[in-house]
C-alpha atoms as a PDB file:
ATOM      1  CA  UNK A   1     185.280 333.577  -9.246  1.00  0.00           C
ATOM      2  CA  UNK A   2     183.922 329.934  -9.745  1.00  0.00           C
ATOM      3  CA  UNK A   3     184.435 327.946  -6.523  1.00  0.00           C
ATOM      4  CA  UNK A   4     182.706 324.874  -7.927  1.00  0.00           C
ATOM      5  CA  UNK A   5     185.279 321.872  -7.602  1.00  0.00           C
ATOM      6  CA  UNK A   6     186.138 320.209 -10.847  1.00  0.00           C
ATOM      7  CA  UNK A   7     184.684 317.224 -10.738  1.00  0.00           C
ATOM      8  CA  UNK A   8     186.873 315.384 -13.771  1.00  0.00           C
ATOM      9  CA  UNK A   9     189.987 313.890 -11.717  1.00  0.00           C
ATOM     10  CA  UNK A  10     187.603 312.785  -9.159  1.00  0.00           C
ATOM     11  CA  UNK A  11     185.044 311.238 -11.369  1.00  0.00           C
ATOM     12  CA  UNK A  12     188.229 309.478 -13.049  1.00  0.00           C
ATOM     13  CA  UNK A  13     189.852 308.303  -9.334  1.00  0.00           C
ATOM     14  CA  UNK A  14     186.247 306.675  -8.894  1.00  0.00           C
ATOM     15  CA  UNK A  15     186.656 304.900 -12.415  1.00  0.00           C
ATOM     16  CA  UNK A  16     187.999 301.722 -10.878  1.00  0.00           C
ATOM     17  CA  UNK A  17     185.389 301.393  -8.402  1.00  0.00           C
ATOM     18  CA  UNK A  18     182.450 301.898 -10.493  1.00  0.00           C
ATOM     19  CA  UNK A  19     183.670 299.295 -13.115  1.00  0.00           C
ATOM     20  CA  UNK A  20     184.720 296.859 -10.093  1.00  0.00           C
ATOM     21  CA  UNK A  21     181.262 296.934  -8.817  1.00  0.00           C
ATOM     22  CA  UNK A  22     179.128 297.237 -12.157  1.00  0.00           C
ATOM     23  CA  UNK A  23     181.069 294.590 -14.214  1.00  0.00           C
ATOM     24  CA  UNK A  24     180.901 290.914 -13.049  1.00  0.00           C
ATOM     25  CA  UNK A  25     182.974 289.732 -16.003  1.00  0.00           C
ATOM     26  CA  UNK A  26     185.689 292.492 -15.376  1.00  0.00           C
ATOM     27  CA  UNK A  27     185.603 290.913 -11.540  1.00  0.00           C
ATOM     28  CA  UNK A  28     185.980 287.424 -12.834  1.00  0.00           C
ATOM     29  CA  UNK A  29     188.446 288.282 -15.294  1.00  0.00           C
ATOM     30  CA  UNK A  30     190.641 289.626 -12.545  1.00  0.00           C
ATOM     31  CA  UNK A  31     189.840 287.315 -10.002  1.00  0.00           C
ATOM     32  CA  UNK A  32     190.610 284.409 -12.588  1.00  0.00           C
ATOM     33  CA  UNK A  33     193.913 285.652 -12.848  1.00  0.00           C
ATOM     34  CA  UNK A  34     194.431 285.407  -9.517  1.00  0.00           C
ATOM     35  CA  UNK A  35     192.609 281.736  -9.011  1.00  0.00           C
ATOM     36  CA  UNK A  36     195.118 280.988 -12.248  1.00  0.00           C
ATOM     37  CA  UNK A  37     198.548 282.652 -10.481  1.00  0.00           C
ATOM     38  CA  UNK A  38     197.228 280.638  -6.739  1.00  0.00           C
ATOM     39  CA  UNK A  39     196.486 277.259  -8.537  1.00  0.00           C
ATOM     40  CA  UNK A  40     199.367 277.304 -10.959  1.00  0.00           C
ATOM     41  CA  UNK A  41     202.059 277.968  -7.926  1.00  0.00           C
ATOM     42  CA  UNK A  42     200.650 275.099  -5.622  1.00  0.00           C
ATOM     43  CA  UNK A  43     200.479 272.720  -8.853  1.00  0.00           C
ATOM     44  CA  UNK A  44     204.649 273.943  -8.863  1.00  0.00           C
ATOM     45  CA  UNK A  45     204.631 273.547  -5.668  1.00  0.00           C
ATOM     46  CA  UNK A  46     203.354 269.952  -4.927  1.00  0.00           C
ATOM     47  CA  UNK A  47     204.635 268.722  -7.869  1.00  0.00           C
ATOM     48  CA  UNK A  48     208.824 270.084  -6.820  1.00  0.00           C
ATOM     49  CA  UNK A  49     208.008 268.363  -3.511  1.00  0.00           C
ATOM     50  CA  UNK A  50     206.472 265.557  -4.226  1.00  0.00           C
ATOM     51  CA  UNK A  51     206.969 263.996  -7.968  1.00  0.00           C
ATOM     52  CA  UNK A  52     209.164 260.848  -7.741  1.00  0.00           C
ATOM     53  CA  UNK A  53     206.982 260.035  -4.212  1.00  0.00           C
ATOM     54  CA  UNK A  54     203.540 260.445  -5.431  1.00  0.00           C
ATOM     55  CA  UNK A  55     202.106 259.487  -8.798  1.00  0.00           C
ATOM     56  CA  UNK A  56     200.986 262.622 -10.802  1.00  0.00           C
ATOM     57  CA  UNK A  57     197.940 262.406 -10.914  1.00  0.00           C
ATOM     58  CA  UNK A  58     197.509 262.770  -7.320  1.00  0.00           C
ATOM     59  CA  UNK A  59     200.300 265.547  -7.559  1.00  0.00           C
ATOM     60  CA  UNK A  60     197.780 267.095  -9.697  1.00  0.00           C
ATOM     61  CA  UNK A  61     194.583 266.115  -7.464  1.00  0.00           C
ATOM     62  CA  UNK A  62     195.842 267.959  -4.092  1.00  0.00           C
ATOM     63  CA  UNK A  63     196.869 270.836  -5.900  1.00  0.00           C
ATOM     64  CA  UNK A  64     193.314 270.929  -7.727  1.00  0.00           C
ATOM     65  CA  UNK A  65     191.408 270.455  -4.295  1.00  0.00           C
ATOM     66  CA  UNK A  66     193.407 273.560  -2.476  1.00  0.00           C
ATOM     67  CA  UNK A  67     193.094 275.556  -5.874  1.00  0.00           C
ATOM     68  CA  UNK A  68     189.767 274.918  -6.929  1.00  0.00           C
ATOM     69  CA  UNK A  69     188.648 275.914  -2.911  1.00  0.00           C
ATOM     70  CA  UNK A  70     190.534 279.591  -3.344  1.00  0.00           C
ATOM     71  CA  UNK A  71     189.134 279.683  -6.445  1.00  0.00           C
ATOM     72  CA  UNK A  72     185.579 278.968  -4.618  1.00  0.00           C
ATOM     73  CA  UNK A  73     186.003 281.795  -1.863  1.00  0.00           C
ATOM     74  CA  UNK A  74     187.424 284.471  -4.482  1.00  0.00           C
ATOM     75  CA  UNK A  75     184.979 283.903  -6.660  1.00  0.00           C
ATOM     76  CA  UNK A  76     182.053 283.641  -4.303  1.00  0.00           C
ATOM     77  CA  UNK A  77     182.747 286.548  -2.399  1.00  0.00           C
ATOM     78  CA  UNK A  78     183.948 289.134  -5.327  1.00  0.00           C
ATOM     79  CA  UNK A  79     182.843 287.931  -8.513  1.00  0.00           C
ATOM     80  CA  UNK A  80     179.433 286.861  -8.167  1.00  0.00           C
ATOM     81  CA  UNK A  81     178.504 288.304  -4.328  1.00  0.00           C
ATOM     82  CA  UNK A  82     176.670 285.249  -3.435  1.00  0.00           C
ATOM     83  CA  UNK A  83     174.647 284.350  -0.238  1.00  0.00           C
ATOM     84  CA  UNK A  84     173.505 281.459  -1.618  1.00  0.00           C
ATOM     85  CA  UNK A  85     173.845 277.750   0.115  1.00  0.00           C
ATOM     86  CA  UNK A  86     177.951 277.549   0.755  1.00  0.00           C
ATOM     87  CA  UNK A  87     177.709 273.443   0.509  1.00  0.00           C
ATOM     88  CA  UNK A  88     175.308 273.462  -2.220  1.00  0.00           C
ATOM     89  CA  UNK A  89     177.166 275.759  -4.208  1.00  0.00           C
ATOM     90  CA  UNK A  90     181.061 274.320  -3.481  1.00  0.00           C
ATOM     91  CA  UNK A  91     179.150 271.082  -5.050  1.00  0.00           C
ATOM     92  CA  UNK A  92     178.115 272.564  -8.218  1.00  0.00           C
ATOM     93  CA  UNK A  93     181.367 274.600  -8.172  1.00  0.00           C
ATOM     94  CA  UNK A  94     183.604 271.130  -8.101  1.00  0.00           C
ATOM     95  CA  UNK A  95     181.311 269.480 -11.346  1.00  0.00           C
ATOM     96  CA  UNK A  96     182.246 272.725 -13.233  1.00  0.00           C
ATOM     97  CA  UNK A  97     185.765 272.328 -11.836  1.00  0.00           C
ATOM     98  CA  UNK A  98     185.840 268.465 -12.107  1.00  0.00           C
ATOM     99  CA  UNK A  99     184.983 268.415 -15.724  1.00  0.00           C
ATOM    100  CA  UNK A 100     188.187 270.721 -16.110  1.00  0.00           C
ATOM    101  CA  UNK A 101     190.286 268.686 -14.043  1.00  0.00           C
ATOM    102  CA  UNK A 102     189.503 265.014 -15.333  1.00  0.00           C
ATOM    103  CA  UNK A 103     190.685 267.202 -18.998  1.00  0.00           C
ATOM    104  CA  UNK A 104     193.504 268.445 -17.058  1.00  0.00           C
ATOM    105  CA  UNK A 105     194.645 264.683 -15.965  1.00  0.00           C
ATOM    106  CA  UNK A 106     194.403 263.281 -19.140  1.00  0.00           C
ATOM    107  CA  UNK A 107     196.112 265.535 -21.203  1.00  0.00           C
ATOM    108  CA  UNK A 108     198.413 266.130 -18.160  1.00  0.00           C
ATOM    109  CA  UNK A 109     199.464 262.161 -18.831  1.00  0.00           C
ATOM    110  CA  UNK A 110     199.502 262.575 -22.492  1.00  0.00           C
ATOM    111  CA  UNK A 111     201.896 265.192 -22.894  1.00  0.00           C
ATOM    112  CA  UNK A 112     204.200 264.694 -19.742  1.00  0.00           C
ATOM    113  CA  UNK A 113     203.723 260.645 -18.597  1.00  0.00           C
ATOM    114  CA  UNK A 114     203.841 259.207 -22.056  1.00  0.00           C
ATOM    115  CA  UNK A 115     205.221 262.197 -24.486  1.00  0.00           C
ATOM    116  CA  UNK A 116     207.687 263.114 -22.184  1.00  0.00           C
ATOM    117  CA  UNK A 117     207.196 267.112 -22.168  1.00  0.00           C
ATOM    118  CA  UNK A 118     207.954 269.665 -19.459  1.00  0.00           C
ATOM    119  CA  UNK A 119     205.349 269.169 -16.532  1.00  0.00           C
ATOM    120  CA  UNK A 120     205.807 273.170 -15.394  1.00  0.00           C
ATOM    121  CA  UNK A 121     205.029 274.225 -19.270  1.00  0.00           C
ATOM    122  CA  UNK A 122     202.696 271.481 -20.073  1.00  0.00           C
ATOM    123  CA  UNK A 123     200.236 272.645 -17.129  1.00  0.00           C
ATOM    124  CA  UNK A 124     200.618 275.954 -17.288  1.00  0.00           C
ATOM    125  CA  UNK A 125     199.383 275.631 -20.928  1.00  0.00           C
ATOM    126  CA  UNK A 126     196.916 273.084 -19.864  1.00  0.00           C
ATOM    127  CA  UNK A 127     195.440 275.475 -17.296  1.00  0.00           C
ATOM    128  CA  UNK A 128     195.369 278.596 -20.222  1.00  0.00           C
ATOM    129  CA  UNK A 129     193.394 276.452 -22.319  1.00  0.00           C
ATOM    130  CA  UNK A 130     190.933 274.992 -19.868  1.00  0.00           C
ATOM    131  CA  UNK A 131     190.408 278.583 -18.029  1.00  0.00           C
ATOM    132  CA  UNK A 132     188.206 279.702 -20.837  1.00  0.00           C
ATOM    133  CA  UNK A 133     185.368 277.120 -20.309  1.00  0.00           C
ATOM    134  CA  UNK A 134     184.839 278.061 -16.440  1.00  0.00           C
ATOM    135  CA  UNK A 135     183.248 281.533 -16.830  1.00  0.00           C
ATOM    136  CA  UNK A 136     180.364 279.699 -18.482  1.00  0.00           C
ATOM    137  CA  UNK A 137     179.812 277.167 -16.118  1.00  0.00           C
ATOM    138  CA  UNK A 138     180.385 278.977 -13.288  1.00  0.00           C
ATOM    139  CA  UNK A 139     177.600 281.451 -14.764  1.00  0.00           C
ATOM    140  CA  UNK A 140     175.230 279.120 -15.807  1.00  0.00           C
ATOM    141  CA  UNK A 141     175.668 276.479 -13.254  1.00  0.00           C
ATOM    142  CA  UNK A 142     178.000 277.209 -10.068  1.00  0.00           C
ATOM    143  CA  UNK A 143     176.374 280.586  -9.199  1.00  0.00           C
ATOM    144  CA  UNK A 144     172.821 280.516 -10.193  1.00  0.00           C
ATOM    145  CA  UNK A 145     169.912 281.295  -8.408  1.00  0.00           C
ATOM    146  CA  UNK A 146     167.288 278.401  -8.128  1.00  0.00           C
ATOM    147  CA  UNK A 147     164.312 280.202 -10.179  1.00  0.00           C
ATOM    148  CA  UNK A 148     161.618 282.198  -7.933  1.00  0.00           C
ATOM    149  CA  UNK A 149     157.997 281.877  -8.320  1.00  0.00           C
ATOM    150  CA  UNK A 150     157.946 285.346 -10.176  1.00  0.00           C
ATOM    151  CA  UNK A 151     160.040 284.282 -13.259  1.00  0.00           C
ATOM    152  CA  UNK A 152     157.490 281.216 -14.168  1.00  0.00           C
ATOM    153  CA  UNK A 153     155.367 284.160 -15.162  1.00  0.00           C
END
């Protein structure tokens, strides 16, 4: 009789793990949703208990500061696994960021300041359309290793 274990359901438990660890855009996919779900509630958040006392648009800055610093941490830590300079790279982290958020503001004022619209549905289809362009910049820019001497080759 064949004692050998059958290694199928625990090849399959191990799926997760494997993918988790080999695929950075599978990490930043579900870390993104996260940083979206975090920085979408405190926008809701500030903005129920503060609109009518502060102007939205620094509603919209706090909320962008705490979110875009989770989003920092998550992403530093589980998507990309760096040890790079922490100041250095929060720095390049907030240009990606800021270009997203000076968007954000001005079609945040468009739609809901002068248009009128829904400020809950407005940014949460603000923030859809403006999560697409961070994946790039964070790859490119936020993340990336200063060159060594061995790829001038």
């Amino acid at each position: 009789m064949d004692r050998t274990p059958h290694r199928g359901p625990a090849r399959l438990a191990a799926l997760p793990s494997v993918l988790w660890h080999s695929s950075r855009p599978l990490r930043f996919l579900l870390v993104g949703c996260w940083n979206f779900v975090f920085g979408y509630l405190c926008f809701a958040a500030f903005y129920r208990l503060l609109s009518g006392r502060w102007p939205d648009w620094l509603i919209l800055c706090a909320a962008s500061v705490v979110g875009i610093t989770n989003a920092f941490i998550c992403h530093r830590r589980f998507t990309y696994r760096s040890d790079g300079p922490v100041l250095r790279e929060y720095l390049k982290f907030y240009v990606v960021y800021g270009v997203q958020s000076l968007l954000n503001l001005l079609l945040f004022d468009l739609f809901v300041t002068r248009l009128g619209y829904n400020a809950y549905i407005c940014q949460l289809a603000i923030a859809l359309s403006l999560t697409f362009v961070s994946y790039w910049g964070h790859q490119f820019f936020s993340f990336r290793s200063s060159p060594s001497k061995d790829d001038n080759v």
